[in-house]
N, C-alpha and C. Protein backbone atom coordinates (compact mmCIF):
# COMPACT_ATOMS: atom_id res chain seq x y z
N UNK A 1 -11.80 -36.20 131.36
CA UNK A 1 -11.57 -35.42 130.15
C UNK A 1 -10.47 -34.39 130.40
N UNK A 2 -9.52 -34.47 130.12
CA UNK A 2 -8.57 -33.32 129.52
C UNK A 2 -8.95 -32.12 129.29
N UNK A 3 -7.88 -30.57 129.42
CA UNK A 3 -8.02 -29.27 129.50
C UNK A 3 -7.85 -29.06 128.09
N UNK A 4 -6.60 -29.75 127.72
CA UNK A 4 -6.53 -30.04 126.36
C UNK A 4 -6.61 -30.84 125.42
N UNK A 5 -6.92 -30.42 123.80
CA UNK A 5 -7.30 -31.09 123.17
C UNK A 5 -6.15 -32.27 122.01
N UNK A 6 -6.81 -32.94 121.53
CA UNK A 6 -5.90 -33.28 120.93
C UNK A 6 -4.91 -32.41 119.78
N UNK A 7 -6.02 -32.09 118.97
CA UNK A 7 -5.38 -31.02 118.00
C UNK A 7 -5.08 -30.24 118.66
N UNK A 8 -4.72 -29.81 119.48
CA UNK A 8 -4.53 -28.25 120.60
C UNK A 8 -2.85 -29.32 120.19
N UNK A 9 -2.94 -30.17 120.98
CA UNK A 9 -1.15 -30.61 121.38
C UNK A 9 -0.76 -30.90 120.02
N UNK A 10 -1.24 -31.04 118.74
CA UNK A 10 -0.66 -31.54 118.02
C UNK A 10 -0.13 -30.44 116.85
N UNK A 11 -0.92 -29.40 116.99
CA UNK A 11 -0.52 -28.20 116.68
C UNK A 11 0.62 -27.71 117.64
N UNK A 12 0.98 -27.92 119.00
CA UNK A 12 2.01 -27.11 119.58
C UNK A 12 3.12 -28.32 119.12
N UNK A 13 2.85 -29.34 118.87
CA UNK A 13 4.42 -30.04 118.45
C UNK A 13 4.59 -30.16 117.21
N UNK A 14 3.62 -29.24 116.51
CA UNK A 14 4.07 -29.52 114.53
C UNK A 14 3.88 -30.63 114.31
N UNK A 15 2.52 -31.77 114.54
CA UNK A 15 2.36 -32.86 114.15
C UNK A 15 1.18 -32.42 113.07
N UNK A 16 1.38 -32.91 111.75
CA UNK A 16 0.47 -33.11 110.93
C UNK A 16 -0.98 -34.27 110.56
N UNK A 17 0.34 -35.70 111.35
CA UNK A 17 -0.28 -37.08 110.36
C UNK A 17 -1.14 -37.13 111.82
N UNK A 18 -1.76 -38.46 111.35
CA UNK A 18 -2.21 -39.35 112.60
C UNK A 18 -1.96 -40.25 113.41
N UNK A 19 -0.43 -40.77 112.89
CA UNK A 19 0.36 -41.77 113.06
C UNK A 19 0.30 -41.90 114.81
N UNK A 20 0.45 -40.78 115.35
CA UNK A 20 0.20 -41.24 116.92
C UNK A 20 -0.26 -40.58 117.66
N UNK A 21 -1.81 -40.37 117.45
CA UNK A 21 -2.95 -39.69 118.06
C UNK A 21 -3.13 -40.36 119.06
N UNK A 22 -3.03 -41.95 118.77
CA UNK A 22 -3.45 -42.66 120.54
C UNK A 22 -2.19 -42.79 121.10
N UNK A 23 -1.02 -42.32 120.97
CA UNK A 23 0.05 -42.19 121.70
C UNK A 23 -0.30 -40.83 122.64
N UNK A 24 -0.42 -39.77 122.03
CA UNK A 24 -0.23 -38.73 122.17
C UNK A 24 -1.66 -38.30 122.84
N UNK A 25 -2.72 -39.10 122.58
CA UNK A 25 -3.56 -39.14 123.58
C UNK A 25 -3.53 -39.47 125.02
N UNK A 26 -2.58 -40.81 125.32
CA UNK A 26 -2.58 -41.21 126.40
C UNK A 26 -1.22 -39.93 126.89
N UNK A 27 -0.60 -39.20 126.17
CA UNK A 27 0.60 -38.33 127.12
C UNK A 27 -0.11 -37.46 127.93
N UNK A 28 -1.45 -37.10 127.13
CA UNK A 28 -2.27 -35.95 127.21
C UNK A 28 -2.96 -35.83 128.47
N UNK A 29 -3.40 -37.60 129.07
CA UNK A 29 -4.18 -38.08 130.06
C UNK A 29 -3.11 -38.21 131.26
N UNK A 30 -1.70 -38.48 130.84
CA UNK A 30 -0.85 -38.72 131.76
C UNK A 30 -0.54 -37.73 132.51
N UNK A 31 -0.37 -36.55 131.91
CA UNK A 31 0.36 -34.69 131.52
C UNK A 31 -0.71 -34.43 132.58
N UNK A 32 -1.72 -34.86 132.37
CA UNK A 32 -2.94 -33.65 132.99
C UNK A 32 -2.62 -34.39 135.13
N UNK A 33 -2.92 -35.61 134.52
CA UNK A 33 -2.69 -36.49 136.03
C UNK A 33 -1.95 -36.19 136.92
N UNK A 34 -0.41 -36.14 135.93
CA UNK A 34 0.86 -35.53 137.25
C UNK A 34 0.29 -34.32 137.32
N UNK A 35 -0.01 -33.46 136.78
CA UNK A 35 0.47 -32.21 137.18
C UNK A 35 -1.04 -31.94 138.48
N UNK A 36 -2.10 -32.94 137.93
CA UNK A 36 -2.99 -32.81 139.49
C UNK A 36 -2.55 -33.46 140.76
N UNK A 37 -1.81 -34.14 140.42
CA UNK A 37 -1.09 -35.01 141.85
C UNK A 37 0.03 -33.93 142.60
N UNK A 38 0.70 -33.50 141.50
CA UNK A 38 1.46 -32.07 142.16
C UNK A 38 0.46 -30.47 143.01
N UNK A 39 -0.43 -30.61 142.12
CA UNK A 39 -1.06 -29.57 142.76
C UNK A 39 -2.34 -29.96 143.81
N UNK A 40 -3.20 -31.02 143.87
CA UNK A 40 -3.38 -31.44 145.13
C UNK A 40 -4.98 -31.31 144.61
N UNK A 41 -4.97 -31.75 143.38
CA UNK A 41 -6.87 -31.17 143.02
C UNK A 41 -6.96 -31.44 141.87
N UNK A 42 -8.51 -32.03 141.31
CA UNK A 42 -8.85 -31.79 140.03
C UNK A 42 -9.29 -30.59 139.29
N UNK A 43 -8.08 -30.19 138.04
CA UNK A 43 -8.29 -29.01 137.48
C UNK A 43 -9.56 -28.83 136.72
N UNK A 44 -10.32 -30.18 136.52
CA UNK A 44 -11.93 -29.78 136.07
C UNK A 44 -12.71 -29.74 137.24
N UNK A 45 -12.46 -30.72 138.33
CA UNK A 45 -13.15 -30.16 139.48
C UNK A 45 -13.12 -28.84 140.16
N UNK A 46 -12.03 -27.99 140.01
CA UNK A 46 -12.11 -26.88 140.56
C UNK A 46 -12.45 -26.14 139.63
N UNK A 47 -12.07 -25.53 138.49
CA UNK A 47 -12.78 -24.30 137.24
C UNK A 47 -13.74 -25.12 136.19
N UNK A 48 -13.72 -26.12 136.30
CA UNK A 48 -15.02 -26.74 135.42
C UNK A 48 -16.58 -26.25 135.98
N UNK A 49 -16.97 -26.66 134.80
CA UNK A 49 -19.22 -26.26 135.45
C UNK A 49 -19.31 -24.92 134.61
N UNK A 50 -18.75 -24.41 134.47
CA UNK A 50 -19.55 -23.03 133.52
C UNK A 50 -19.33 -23.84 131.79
N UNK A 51 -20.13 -23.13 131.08
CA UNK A 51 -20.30 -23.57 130.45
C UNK A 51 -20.28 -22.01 129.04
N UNK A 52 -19.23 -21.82 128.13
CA UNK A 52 -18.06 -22.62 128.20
C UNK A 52 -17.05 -22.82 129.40
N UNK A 53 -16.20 -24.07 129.95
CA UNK A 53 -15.49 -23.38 130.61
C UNK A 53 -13.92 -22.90 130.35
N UNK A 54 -13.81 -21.81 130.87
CA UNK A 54 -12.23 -21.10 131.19
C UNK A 54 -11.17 -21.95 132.04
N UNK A 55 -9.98 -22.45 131.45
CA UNK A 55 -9.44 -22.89 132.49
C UNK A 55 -8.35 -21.72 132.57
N UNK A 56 -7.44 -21.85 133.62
CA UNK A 56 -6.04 -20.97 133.73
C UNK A 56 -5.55 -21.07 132.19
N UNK A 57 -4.81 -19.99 132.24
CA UNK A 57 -4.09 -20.70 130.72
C UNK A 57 -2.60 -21.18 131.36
N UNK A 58 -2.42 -20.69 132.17
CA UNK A 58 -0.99 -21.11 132.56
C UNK A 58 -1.26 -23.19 133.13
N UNK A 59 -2.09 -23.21 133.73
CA UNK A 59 -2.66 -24.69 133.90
C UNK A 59 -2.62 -25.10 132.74
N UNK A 60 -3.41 -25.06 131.41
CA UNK A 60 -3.72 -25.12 129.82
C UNK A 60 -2.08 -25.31 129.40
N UNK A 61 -1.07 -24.33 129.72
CA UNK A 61 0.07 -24.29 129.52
C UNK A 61 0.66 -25.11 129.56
N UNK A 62 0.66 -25.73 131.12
CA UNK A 62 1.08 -26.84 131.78
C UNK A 62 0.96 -28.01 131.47
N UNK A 63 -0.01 -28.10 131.15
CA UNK A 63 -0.51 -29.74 130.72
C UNK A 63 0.22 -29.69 129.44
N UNK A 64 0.13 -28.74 128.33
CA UNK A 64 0.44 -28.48 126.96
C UNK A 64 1.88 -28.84 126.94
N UNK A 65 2.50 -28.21 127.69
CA UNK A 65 4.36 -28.36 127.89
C UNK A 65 4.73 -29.79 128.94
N UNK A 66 4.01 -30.46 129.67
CA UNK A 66 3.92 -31.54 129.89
C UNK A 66 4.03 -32.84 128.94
N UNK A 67 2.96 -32.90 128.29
CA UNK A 67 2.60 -33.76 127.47
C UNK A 67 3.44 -33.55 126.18
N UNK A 68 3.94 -32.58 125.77
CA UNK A 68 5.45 -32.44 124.95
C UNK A 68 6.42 -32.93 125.66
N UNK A 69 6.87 -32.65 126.43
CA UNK A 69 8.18 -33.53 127.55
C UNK A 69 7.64 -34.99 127.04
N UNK A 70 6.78 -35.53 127.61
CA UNK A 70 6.35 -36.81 127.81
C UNK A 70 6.36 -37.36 126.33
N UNK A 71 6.07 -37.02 125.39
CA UNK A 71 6.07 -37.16 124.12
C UNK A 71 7.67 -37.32 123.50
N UNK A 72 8.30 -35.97 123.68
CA UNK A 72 9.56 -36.12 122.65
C UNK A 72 10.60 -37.02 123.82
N UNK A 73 10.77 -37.33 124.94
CA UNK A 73 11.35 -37.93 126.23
C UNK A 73 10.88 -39.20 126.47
N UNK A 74 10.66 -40.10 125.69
CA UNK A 74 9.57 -41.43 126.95
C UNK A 74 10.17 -41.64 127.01
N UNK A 75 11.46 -41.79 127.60
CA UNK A 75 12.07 -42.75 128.65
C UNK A 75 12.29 -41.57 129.99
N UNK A 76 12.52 -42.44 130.74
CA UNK A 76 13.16 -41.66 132.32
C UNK A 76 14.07 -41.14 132.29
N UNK A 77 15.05 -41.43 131.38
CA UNK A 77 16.57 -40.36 131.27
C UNK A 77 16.66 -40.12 129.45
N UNK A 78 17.24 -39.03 130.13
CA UNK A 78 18.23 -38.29 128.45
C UNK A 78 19.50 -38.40 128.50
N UNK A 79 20.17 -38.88 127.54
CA UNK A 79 21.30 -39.43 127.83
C UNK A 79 21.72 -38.25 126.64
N UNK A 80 23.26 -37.50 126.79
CA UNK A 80 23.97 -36.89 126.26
C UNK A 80 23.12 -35.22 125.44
N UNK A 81 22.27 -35.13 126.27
CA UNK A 81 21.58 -33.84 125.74
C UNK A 81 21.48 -32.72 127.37
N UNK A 82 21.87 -31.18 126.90
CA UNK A 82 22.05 -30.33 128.05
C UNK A 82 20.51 -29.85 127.72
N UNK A 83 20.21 -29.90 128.91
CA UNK A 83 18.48 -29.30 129.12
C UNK A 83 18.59 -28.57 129.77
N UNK A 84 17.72 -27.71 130.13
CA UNK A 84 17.49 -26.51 130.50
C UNK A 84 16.25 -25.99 130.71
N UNK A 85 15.22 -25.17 131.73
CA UNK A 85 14.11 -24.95 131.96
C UNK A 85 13.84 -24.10 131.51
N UNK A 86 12.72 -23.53 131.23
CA UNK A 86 12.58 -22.55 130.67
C UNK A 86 11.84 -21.59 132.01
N UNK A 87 11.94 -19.99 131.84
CA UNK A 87 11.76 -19.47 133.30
C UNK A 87 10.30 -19.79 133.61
N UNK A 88 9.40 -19.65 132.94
CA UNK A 88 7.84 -20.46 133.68
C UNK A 88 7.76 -21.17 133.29
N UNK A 89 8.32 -22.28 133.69
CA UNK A 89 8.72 -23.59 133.47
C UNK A 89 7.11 -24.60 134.64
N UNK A 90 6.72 -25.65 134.33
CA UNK A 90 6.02 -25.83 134.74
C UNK A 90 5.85 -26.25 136.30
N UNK A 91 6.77 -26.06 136.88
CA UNK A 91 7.14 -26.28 138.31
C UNK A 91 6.83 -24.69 138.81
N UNK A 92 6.90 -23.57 137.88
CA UNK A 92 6.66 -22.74 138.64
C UNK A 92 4.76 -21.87 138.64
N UNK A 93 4.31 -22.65 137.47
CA UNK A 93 2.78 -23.03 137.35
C UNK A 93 1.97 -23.71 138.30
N UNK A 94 2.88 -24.48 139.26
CA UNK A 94 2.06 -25.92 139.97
C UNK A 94 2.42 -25.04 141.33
N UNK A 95 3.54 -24.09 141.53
CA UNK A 95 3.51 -23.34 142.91
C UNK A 95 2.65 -22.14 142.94
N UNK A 96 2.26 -21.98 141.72
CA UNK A 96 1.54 -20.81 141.79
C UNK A 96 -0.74 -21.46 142.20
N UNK A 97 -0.48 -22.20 141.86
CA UNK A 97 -2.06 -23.03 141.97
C UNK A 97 -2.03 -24.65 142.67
N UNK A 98 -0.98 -24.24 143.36
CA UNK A 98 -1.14 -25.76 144.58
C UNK A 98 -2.36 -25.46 145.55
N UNK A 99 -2.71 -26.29 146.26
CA UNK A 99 -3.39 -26.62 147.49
C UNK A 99 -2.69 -26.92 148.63
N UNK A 100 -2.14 -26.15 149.49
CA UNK A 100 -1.78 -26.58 150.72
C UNK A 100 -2.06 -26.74 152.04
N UNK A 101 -2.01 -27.87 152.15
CA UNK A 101 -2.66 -28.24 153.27
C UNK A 101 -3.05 -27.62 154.45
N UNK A 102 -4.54 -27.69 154.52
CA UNK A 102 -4.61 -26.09 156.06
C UNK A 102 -5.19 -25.10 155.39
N UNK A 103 -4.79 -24.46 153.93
CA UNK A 103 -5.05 -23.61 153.95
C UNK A 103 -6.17 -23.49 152.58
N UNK A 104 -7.40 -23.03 152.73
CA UNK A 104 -8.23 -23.18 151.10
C UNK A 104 -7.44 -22.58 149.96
N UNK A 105 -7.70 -22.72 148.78
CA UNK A 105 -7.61 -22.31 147.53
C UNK A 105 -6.04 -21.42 147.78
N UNK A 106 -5.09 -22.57 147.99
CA UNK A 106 -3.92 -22.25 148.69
C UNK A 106 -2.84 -20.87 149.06
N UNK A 107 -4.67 -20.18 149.72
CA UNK A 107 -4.03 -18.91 150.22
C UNK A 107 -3.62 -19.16 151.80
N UNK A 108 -2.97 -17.99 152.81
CA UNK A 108 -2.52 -18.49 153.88
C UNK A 108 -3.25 -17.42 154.78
């Protein structure tokens, strides 16, 4: 299960219809995946169990601005468009809550 919801992402990309809820479902499942393979852990396995639970919001963030990439981008390249990161950009979300090896809850 996902941090986020569907209507959660479909409200951050101004989607109204339903036309591609199971698209935008599977970005949602994809979004959450990389960004646990980057950080080295399951984000319900680690802050999940309370009940409600709290996740990071910057994690929440992550997946959210993920699964937009993945959405307005499916292909592997952009051809003739200048991109640009934005400064907490989600690379700097995944260094802030990695796991590194050796060390717990990737303090040193």
């Amino acid at each position: 299960m996902a941090i986020v919801d569907l209507e959660d992402v479909k409200s951050h990309l101004g989607i109204l219809d339903d036309a591609d809820d199971s698209l935008i479902s599977g970005k949602i499942n994809a979004a959450q995946a990389w960004l646990e393979s980057q950080l080295g852990y399951s984000i319900e396995d680690e802050y999940g169990g309370d009940s409600p639970v709290y996740y990071p919001a910057d994690l929440v963030e992550a997946v959210r601005q993920m699964t937009a990439h993945m959405y307005e981008n499916r292909e592997a390249t952009v051809v003739g468009l200048s991109i640009t990161e934005t400064p907490a950009a989600v690379a700097d979300t995944i260094r802030n809550h990695r796991r590194y090896w050796g060390f717990p809850n990737g303090s040193e």
